[in-house]
N, C-alpha and C. Protein backbone atom coordinates (compact mmCIF):
# COMPACT_ATOMS: atom_id res chain seq x y z
N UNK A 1 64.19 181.99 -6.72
CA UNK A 1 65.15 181.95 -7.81
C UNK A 1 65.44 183.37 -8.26
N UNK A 2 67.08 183.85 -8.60
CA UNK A 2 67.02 185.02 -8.56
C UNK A 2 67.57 184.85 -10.60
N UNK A 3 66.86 186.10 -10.80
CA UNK A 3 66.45 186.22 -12.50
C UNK A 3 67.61 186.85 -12.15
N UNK A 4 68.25 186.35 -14.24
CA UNK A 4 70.20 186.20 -14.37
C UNK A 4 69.57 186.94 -15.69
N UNK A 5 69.62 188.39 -15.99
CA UNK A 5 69.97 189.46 -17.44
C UNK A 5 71.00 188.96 -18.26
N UNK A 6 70.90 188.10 -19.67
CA UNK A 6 72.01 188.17 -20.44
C UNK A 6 71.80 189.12 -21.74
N UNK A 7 73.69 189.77 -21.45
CA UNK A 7 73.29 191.25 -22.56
C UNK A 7 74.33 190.40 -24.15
N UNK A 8 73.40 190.12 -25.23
CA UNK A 8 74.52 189.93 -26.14
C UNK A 8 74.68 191.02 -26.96
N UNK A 9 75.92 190.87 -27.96
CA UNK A 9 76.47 192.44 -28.93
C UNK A 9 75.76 191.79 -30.51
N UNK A 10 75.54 190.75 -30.20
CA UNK A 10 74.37 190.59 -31.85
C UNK A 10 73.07 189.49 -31.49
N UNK A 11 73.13 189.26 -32.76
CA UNK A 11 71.14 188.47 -32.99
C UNK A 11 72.25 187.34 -32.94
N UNK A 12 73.49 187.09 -33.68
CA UNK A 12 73.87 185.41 -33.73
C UNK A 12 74.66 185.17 -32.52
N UNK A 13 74.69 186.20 -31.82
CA UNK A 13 75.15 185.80 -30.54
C UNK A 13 74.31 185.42 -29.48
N UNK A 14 73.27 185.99 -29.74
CA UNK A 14 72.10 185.55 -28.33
C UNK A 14 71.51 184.29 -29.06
N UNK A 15 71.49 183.58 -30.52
CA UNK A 15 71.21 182.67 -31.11
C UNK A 15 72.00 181.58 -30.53
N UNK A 16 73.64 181.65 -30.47
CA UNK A 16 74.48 180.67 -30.40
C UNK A 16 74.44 180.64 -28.28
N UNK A 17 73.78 181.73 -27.80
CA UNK A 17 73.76 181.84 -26.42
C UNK A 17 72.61 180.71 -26.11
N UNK A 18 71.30 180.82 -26.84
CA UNK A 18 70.28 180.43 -26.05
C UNK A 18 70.55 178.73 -26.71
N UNK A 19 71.24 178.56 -27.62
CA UNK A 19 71.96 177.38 -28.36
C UNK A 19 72.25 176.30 -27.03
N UNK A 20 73.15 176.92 -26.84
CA UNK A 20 74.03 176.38 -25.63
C UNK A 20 73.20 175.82 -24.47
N UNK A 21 72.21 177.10 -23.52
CA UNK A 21 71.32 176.87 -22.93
C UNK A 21 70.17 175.63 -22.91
N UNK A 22 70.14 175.78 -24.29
CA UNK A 22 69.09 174.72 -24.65
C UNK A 22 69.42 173.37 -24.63
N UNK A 23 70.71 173.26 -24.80
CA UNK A 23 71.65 171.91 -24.96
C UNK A 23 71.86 171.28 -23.73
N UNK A 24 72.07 172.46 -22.95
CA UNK A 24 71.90 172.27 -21.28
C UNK A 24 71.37 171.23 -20.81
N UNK A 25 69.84 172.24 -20.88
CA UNK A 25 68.88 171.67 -20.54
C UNK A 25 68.33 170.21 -21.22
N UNK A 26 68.24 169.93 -22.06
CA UNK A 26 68.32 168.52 -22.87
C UNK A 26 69.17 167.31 -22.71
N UNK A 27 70.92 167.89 -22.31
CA UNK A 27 71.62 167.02 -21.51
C UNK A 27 70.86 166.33 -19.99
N UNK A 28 69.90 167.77 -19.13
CA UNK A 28 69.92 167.33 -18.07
C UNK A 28 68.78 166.31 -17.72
N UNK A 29 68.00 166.52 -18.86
CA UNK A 29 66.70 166.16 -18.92
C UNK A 29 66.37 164.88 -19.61
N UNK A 30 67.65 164.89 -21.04
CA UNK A 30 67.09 163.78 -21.61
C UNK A 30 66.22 163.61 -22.72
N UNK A 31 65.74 165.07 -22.90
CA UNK A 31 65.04 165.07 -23.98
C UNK A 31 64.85 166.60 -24.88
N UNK A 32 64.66 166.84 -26.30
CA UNK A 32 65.56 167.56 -26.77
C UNK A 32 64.23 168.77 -26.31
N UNK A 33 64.21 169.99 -26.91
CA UNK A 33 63.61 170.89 -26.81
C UNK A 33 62.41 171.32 -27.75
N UNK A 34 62.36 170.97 -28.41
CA UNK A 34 60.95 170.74 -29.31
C UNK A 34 60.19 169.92 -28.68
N UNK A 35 60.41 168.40 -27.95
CA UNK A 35 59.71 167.25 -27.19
C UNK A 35 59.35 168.50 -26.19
N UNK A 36 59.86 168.79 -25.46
CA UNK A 36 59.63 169.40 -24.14
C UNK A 36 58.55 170.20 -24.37
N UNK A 37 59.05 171.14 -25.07
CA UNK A 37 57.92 171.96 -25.22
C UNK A 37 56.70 171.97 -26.06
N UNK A 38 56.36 170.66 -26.90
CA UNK A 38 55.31 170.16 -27.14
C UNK A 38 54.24 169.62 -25.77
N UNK A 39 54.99 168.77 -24.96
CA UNK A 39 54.50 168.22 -23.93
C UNK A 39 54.37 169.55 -22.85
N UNK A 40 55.08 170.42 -22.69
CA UNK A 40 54.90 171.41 -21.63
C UNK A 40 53.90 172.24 -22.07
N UNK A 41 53.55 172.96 -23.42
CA UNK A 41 52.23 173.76 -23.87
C UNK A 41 50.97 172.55 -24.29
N UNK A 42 51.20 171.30 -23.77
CA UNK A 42 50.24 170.54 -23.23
C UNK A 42 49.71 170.11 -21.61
N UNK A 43 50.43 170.51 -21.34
CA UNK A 43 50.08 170.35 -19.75
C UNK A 43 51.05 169.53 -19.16
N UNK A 44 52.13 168.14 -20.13
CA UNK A 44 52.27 167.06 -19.26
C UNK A 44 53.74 167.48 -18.67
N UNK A 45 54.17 168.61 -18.41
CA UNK A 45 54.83 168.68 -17.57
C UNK A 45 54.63 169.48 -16.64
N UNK A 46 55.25 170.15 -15.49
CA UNK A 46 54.81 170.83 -14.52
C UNK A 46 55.70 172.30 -14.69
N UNK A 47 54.72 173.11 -13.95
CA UNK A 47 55.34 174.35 -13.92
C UNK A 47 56.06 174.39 -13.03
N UNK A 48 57.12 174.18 -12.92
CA UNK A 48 58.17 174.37 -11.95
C UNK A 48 58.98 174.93 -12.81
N UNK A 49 60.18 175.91 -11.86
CA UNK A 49 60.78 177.28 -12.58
C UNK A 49 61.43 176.56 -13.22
N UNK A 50 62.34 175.61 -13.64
CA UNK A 50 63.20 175.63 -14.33
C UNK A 50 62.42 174.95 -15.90
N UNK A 51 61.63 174.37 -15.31
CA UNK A 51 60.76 174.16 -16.86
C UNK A 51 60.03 175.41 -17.63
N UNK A 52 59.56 176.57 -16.84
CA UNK A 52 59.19 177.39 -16.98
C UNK A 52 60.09 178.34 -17.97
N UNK A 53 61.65 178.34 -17.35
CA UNK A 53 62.58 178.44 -17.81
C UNK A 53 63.12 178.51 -18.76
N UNK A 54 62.88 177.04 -19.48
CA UNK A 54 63.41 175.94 -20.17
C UNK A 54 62.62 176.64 -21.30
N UNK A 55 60.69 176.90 -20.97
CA UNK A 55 60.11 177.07 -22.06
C UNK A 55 60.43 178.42 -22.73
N UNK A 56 60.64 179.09 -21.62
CA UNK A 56 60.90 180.43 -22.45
C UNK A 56 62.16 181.06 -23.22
N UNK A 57 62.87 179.87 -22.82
CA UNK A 57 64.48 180.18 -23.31
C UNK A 57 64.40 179.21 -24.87
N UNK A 58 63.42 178.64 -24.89
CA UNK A 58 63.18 177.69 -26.41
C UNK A 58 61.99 178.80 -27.12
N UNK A 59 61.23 179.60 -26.42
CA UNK A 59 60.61 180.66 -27.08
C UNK A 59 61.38 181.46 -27.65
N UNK A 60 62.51 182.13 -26.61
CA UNK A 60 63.11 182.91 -27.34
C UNK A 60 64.21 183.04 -28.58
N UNK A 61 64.35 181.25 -28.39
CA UNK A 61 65.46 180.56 -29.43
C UNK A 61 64.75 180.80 -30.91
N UNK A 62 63.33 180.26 -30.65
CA UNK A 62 62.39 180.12 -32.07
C UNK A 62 62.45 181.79 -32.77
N UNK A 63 61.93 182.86 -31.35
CA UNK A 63 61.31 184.05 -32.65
C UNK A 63 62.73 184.75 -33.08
N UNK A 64 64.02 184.56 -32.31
CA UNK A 64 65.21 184.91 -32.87
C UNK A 64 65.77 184.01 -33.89
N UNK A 65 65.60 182.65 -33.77
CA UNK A 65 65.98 182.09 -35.50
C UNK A 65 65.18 182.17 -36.19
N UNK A 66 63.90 182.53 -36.12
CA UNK A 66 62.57 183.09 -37.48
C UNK A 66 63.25 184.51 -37.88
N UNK A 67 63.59 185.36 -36.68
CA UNK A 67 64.29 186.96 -37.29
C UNK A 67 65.41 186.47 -38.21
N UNK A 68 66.27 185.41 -37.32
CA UNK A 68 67.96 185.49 -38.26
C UNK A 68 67.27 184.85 -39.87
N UNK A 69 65.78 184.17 -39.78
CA UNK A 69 66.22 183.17 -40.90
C UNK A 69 65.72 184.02 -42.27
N UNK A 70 64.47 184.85 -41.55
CA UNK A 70 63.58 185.65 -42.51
C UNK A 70 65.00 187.19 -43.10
N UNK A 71 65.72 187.36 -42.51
CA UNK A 71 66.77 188.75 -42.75
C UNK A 71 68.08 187.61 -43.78
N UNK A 72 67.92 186.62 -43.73
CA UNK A 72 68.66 185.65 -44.57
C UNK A 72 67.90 185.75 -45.92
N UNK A 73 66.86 185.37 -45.66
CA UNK A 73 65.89 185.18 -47.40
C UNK A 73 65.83 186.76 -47.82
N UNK A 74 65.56 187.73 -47.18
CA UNK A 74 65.29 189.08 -47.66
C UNK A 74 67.24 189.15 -48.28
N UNK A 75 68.38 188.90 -47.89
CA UNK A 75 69.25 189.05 -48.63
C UNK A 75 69.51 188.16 -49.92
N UNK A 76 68.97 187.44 -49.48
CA UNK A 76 68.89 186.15 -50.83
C UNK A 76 68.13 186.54 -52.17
């Protein structure tokens, strides 16, 4: 599998990017992305790349909406 670099020009753009991604994957699968990755940092799914994938593109969804949400309350 050949690794795909996405460059975004903000934080709510790589937010509304990995958005999309995630929706993807949940269409293809059937089940949303919190399920998945409860069950995948349990073991009951398999490491195969695109789950592998899947998990790290819902990692990176979480610590970028904790940045967008925590730079929200500091203006609040």
């Amino acid at each position: 599998m050949r690794k795909q670099t996405t460059t975004y020009t903000s934080t709510l753009d790589a937010l509304i990017g990995l958005a999309k991604r995630l929706s993807t994957y949940e269409i293809r699968h059937g089940m949303d992305s919190e399920e998945f990755f409860n069950q995948y940092i349990q073991g009951h799914v398999s490491d195969d790349a695109a789950f592998v994938e899947w998990a790290n593109d819902y990692r990176h969804y979480l610590e970028i909406r904790k940045n967008v949400e925590k730079s929200l309350a500091d203006v609040a």
